[in-house]
N, C-alpha and C. Protein backbone atom coordinates (compact mmCIF):
# COMPACT_ATOMS: atom_id res chain seq x y z
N UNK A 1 66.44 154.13 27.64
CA UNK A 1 67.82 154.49 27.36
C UNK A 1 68.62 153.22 27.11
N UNK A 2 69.31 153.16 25.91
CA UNK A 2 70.02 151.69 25.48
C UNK A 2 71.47 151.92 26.25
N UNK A 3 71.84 151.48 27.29
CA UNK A 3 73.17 151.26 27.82
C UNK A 3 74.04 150.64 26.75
N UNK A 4 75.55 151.78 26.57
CA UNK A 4 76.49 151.31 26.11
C UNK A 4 77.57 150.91 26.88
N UNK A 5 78.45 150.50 26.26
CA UNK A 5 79.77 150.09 26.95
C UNK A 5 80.26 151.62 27.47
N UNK A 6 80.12 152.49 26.95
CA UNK A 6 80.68 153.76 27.58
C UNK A 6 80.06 154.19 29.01
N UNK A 7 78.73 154.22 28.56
CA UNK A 7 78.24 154.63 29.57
C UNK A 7 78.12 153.54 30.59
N UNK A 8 78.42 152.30 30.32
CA UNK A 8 78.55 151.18 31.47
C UNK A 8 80.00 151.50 32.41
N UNK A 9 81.11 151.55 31.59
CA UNK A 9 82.23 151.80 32.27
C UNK A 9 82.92 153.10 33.15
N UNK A 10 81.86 154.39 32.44
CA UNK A 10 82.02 155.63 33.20
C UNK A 10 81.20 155.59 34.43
N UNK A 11 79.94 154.82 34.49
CA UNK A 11 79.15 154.24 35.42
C UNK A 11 79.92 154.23 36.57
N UNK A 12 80.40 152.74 36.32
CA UNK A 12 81.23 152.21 37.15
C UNK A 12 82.37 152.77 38.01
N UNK A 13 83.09 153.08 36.59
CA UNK A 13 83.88 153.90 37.37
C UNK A 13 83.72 154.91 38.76
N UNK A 14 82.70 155.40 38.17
CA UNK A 14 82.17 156.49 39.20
C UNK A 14 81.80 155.79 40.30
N UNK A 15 81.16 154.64 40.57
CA UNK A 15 80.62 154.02 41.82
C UNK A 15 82.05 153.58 42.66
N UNK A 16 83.39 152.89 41.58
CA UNK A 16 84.34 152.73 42.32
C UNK A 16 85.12 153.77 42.99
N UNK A 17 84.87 155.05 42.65
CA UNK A 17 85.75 156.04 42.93
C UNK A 17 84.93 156.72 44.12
N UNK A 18 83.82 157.02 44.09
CA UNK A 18 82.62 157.02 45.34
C UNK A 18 82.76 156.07 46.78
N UNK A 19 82.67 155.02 46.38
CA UNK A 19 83.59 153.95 47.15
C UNK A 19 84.74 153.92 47.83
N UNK A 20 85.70 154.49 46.85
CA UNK A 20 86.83 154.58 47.77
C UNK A 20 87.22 155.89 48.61
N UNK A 21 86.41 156.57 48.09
CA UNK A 21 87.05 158.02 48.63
C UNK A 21 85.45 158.01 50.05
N UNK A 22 84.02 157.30 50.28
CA UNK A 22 83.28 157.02 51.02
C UNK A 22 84.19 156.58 52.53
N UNK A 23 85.42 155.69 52.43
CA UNK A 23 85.63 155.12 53.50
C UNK A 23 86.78 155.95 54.44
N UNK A 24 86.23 156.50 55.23
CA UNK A 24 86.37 156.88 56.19
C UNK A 24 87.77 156.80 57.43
N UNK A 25 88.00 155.23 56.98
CA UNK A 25 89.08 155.11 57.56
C UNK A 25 90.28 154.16 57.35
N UNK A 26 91.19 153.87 58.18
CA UNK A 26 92.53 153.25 57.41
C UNK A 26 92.15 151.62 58.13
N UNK A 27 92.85 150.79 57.30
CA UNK A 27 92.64 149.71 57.98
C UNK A 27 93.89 149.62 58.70
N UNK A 28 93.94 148.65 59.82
CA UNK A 28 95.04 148.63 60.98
C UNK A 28 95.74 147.31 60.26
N UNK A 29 97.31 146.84 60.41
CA UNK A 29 97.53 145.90 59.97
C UNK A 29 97.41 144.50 60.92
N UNK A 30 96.60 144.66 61.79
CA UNK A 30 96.27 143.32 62.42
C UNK A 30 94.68 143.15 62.03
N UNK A 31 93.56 143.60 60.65
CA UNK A 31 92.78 143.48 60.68
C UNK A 31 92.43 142.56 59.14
N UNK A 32 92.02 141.71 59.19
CA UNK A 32 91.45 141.26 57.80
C UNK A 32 90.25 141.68 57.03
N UNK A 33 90.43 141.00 55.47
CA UNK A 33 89.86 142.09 55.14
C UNK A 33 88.64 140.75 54.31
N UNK A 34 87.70 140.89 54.53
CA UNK A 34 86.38 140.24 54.08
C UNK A 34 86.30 139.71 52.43
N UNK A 35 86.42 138.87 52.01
CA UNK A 35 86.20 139.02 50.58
C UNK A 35 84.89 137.82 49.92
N UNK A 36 84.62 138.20 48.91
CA UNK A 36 83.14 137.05 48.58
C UNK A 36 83.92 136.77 47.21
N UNK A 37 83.72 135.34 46.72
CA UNK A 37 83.99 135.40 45.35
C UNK A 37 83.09 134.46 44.60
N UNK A 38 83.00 135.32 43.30
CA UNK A 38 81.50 135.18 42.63
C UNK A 38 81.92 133.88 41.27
N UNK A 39 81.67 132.99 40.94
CA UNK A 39 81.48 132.32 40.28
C UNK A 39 82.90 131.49 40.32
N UNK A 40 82.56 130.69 40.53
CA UNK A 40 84.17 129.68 41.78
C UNK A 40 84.41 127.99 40.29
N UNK A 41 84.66 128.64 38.90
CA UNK A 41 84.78 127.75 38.33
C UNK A 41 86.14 128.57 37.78
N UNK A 42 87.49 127.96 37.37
CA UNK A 42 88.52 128.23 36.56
C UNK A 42 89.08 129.07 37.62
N UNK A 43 89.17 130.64 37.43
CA UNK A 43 89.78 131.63 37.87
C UNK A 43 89.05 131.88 39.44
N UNK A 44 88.34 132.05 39.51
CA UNK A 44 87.40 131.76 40.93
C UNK A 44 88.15 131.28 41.79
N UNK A 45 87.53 129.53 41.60
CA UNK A 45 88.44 128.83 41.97
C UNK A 45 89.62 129.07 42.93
N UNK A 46 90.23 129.52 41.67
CA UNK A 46 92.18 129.77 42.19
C UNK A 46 91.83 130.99 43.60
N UNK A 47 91.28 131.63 42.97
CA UNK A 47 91.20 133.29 43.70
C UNK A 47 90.37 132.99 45.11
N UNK A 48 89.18 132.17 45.40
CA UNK A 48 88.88 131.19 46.67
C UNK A 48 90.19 130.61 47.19
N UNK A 49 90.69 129.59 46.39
CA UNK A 49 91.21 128.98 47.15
C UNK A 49 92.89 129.67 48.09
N UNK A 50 93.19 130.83 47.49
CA UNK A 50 94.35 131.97 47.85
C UNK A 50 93.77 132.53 48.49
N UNK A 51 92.55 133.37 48.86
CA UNK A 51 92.20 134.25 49.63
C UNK A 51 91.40 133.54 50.87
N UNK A 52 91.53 132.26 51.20
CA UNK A 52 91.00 131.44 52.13
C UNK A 52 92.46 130.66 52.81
N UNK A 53 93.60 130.54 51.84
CA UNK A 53 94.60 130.22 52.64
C UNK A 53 95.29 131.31 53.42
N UNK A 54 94.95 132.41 53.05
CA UNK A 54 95.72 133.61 53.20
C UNK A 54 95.21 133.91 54.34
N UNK A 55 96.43 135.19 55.52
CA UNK A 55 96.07 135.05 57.23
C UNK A 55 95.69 136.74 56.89
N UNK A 56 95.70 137.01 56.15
CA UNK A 56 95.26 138.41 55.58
C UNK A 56 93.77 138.59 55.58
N UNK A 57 93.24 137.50 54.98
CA UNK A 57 91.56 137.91 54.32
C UNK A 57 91.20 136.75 54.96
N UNK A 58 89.48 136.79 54.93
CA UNK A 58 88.62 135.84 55.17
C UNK A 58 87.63 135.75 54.01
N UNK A 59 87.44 134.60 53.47
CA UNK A 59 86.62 134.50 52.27
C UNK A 59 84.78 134.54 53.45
N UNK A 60 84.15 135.64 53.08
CA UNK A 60 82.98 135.65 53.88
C UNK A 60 81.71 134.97 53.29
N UNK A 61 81.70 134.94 51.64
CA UNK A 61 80.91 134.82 51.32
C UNK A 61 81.24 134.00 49.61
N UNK A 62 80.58 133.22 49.25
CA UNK A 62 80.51 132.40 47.89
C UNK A 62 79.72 132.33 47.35
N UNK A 63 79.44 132.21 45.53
CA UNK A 63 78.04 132.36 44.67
C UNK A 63 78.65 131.57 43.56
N UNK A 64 77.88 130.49 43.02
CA UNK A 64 77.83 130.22 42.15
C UNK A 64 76.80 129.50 41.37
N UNK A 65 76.39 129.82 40.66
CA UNK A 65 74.94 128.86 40.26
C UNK A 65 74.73 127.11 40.17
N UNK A 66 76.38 126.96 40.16
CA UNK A 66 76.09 124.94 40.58
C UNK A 66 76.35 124.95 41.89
N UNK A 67 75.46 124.20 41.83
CA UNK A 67 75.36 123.61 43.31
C UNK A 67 76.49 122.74 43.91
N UNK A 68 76.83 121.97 43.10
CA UNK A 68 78.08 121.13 43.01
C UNK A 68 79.21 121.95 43.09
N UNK A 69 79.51 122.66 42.69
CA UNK A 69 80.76 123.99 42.62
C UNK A 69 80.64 124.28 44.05
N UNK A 70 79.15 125.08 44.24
CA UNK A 70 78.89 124.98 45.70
C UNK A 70 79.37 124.61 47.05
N UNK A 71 79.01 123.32 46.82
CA UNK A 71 80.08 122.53 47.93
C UNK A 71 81.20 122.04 48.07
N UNK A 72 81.82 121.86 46.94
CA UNK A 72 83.13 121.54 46.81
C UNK A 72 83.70 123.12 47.23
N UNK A 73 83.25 124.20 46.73
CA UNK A 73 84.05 124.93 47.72
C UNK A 73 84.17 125.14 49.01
N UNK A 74 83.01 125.10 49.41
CA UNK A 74 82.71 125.07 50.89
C UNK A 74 83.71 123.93 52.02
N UNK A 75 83.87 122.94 50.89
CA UNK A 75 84.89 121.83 52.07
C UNK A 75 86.14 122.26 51.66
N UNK A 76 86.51 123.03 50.59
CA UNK A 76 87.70 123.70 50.40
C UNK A 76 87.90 124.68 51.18
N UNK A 77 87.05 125.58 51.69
CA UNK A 77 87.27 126.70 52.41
C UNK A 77 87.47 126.08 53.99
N UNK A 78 86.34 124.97 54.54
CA UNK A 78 86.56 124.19 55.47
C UNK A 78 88.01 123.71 55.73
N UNK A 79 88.37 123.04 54.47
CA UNK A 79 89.84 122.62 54.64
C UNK A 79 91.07 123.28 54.86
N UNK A 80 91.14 124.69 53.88
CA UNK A 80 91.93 125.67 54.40
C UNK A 80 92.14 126.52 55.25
N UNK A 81 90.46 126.76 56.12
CA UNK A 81 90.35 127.39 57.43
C UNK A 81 90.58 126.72 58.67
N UNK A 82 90.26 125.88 58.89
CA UNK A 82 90.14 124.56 59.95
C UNK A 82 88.79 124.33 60.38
């Protein structure tokens, strides 16, 4: 079966809407909320380095295929967490 853009985005859709209506419960406002961010060059970047200063979220998790990107975020996240 040749995947189109249609059927990629109705896909999706469907997994996000499964997803949200899956969770069960409300979040409390003294709880943060986990976030990973995937390829930490340009827009990344920015979006690491806001959701790691922020007392809202915890950046849990990072991916990017340089290695170098890698760690420079990691002492960024170091630096903005303590």
């Amino acid at each position: 079966m040749e995947l189109t853009r249609r059927h990629f985005l109705s896909a999706s859709t469907a997994v996000i809407a499964a997803g949200m209506t899956a969770q069960g419960r409300v979040w409390g406002a003294n709880e943060k909320i986990g976030v990973c961010v995937i390829g930490l060059n340009g827009r990344g970047n920015s979006h690491m380095e806001g959701f790691s200063k922020s007392t809202d979220s915890d950046v849990v998790a990072v991916c990017d295929v340089d290695s170098r990107v890698l760690e420079r975020a990691a002492k960024s996240i170091e630096k903005n967490t303590g």
